[in-house]
Protein backbone atom coordinates (compact mmCIF):
# COMPACT_ATOMS: atom_id res chain seq x y z
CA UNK A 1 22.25 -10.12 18.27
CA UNK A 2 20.84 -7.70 15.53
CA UNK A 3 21.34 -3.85 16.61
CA UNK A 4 19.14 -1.52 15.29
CA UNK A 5 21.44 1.60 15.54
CA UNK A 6 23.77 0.20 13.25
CA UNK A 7 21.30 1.12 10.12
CA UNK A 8 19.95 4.30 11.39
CA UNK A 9 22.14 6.50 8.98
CA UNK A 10 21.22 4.49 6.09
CA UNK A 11 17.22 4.74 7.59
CA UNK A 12 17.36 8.90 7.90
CA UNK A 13 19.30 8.89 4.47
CA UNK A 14 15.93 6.73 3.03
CA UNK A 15 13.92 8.57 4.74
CA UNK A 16 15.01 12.16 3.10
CA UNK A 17 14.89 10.46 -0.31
CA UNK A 18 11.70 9.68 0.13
CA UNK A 19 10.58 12.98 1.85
CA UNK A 20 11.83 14.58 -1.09
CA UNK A 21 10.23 12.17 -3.50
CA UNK A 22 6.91 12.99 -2.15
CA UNK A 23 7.35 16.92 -2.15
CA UNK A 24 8.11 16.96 -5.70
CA UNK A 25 5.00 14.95 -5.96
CA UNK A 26 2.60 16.93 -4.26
CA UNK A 27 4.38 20.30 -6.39
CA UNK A 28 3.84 18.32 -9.46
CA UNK A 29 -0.36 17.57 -8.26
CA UNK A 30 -0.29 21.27 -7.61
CA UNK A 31 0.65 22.41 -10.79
CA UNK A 32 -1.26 20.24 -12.75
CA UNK A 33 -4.55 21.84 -10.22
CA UNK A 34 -6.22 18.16 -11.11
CA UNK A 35 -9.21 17.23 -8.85
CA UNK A 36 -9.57 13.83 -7.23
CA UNK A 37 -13.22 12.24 -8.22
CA UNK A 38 -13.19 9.58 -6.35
CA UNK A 39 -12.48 8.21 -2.67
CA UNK A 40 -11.87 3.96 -2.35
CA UNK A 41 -11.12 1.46 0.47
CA UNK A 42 -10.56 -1.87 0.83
CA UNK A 43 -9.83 -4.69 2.93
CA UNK A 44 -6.89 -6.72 2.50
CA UNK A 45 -5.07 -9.73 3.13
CA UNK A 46 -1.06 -9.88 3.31
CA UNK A 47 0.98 -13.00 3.08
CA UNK A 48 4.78 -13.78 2.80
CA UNK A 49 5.05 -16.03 -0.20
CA UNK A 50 7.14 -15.54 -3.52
CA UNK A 51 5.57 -13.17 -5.74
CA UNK A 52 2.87 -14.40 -8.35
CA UNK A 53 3.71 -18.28 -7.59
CA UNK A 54 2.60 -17.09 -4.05
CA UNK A 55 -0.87 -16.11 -5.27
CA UNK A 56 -2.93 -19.35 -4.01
CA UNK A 57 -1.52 -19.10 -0.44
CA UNK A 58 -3.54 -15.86 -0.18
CA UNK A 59 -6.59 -18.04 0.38
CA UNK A 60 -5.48 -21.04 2.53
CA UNK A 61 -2.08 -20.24 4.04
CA UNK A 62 -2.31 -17.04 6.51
CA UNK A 63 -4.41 -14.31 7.46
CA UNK A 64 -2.45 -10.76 8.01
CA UNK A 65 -5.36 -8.33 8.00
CA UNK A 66 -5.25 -4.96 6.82
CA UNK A 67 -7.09 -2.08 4.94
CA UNK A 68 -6.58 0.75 2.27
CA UNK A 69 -7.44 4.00 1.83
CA UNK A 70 -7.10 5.65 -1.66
CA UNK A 71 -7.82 8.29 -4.06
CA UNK A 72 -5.97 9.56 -7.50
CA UNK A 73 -7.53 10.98 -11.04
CA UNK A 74 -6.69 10.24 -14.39
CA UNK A 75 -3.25 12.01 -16.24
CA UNK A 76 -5.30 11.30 -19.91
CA UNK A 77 -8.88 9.83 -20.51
CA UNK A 78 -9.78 8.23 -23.54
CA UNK A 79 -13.11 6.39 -23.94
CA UNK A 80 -11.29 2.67 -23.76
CA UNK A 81 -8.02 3.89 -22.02
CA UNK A 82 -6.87 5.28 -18.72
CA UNK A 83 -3.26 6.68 -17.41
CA UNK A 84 -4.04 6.96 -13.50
CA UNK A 85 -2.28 8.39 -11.16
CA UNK A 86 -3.17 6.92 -7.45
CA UNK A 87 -2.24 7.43 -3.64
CA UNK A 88 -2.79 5.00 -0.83
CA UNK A 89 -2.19 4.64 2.40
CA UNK A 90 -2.39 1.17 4.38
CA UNK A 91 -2.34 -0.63 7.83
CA UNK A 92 -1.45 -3.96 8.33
CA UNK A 93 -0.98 -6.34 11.36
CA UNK A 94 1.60 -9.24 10.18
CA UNK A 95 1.15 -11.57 13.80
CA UNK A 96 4.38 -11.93 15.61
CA UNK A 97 6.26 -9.95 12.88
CA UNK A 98 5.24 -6.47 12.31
CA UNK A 99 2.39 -3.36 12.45
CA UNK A 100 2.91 -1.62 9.70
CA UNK A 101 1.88 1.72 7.28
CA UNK A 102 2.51 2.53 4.02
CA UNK A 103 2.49 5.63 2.21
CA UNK A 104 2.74 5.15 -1.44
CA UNK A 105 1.56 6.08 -4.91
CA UNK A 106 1.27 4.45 -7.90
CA UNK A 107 1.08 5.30 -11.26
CA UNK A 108 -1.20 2.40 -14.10
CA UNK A 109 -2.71 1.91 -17.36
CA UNK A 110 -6.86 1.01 -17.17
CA UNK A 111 -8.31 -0.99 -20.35
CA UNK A 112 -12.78 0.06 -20.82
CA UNK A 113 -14.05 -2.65 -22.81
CA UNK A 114 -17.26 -1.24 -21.83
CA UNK A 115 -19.17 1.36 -19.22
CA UNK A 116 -19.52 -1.01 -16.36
CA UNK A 117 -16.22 -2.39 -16.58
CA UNK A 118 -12.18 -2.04 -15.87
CA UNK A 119 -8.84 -3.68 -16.27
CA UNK A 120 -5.89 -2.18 -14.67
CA UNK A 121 -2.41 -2.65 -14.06
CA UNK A 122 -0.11 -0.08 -12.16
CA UNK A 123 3.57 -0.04 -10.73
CA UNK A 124 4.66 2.39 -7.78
CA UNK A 125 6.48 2.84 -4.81
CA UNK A 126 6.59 4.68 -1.34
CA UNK A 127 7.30 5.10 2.64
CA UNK A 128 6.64 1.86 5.09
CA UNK A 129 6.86 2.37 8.65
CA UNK A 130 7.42 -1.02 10.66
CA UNK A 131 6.44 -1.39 14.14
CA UNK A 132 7.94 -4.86 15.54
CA UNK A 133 5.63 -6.98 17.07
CA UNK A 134 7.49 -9.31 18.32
CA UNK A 135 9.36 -9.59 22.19
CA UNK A 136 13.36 -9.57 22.41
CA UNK A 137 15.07 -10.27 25.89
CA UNK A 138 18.85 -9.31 26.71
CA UNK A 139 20.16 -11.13 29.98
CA UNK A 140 21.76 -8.55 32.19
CA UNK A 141 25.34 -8.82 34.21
CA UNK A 142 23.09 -10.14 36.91
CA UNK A 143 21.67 -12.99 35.05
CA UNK A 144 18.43 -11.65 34.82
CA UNK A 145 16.38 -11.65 31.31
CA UNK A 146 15.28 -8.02 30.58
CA UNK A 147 12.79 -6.70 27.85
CA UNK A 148 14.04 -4.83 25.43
CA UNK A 149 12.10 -2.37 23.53
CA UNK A 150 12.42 -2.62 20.21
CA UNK A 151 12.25 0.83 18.01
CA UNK A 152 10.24 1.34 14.82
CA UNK A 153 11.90 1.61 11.56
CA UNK A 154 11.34 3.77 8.58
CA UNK A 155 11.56 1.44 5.42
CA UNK A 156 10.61 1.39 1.74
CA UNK A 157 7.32 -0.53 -0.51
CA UNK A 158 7.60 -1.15 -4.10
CA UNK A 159 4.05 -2.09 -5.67
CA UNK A 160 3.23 -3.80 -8.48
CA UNK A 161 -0.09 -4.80 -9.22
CA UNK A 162 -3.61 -5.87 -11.09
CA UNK A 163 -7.02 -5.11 -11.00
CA UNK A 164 -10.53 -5.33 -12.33
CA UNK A 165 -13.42 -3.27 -11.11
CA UNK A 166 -17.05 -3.09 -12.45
CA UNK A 167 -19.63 -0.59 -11.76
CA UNK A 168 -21.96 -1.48 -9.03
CA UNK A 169 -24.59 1.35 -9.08
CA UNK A 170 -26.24 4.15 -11.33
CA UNK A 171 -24.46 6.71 -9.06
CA UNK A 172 -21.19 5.48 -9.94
CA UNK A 173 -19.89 3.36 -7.05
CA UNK A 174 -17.65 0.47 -8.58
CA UNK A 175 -16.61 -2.72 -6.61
CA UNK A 176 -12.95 -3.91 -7.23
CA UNK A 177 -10.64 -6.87 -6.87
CA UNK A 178 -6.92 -6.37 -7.10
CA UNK A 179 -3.71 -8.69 -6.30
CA UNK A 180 -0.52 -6.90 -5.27
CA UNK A 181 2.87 -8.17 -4.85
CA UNK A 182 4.39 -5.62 -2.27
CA UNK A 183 8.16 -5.83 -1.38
CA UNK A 184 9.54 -4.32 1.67
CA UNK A 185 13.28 -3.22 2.00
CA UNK A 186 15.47 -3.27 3.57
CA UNK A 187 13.40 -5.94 6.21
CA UNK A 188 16.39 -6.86 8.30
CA UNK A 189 19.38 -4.67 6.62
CA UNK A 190 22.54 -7.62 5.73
CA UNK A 191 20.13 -10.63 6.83
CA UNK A 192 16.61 -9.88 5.20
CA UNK A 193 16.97 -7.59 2.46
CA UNK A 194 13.89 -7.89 1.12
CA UNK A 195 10.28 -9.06 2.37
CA UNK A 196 7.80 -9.70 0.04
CA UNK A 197 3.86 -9.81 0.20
CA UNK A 198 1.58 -10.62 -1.60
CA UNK A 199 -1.92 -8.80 -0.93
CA UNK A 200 -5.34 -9.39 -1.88
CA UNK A 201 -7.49 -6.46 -2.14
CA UNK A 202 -11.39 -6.51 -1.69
CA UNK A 203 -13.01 -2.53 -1.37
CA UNK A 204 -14.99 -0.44 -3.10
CA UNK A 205 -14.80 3.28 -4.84
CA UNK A 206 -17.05 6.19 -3.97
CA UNK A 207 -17.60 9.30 -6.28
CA UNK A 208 -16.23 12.63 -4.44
CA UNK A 209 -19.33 14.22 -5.89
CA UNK A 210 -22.11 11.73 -4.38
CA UNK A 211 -19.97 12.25 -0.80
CA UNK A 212 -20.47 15.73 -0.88
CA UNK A 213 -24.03 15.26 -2.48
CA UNK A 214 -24.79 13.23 1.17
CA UNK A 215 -25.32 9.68 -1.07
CA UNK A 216 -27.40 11.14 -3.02
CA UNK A 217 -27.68 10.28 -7.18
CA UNK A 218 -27.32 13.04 -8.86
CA UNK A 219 -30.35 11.35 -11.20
């Protein structure tokens, strides 16, 4: 039987690494003093299949629900080109398997052929916390099955993924479609080392401006 304290110093030795990582990137926001225009979400699907040969099972195979929430601003802004820099974080329910958040940011390049619309691709990386959903019993020296409780683990997400959004109203609200191929690591440290997803994305992005305006355009 799998024991969970055998990877726990690995786990807190992740979990500093990534602590750290996430310091230096909030220092590194800090210093820059950039703003972030825009607030998004989005509701997502999440299925276990090979990455990019896995794509069609995302609308026939399984339904793992979930949802993001994410902001970011652009490092350079040219009128056809975008470096973005974006953070997200994401719940998930993977039936029988797993509850799940991710941290994570990501870092992409956005093509403009025109106003209305955007082509994006980014890479990234950051903290997954798994919750087991599943049940394990142990049978005790009496015989008897006992439930065991199974711990959460800290984990890491590596992100890479595509996107086009279009515009969707005069006050700058733009609807977006993106497919992600998320792996998870270590899954099931020496058995599973990596888990990966991939994750249709269906949301929308809302000017910070027009949220602090109450909805209103600023026309």
């Amino acid at each position: 039987m799998y024991c969970l304290s055998t990877v726990f110093p690995y786990h807190c030795f992740m979990l500093k690494k990534i602590m750290l990582g996430g310091m230096l990137c909030v220092m590194t926001i800090a210093h820059a003093g950039k703003k972030f225009p825009y607030l998004g979400i989005a509701l997502n699907n999440f299925v276990t299949a090979k990455p990019v040969t896995g794509f069609p099972k995302l609308f026939y195979s399984q339904f793992h629900p979930g949802i993001t929430l994410s902001t970011g601003f652009n490092w350079t802004e040219k009128p056809k080109h975008n470096i973005m820099q974006s953070f997200k974080a994401t719940y998930f329910s993977h039936r029988y398997i797993q509850r799940s958040i991710i941290l994570y940011a990501e870092i992409g390049y956005r093509y403009k052929p025109g106003r209305n619309w955007g082509f994006s691709v980014a890479l990234g990386g950051g903290y997954l916390h798994m919750i087991p959903a599943e049940e394990q019993f142990r049978q005790d020296d009496n015989g008897d099955w006992k439930k065991m409780k199974l711990k959460s683990r800290p984990q890491a997400a590596i992100s890479l993924s595509v996107g086009i959004d279009k515009r969707i109203s005069s006050s700058g609200i733009r609807g977006f479609i993106r497919y992600q191929n998320l792996l998870q690591t270590p899954f099931i440290p020496g058995y599973v080392p990596l888990l990966p997803y991939n994750v249709l994305h269906l949301g929308i992005t809302v000017p910070t401006a027009l949220i602090r305006k109450g909805g209103k355009s600023e026309k």
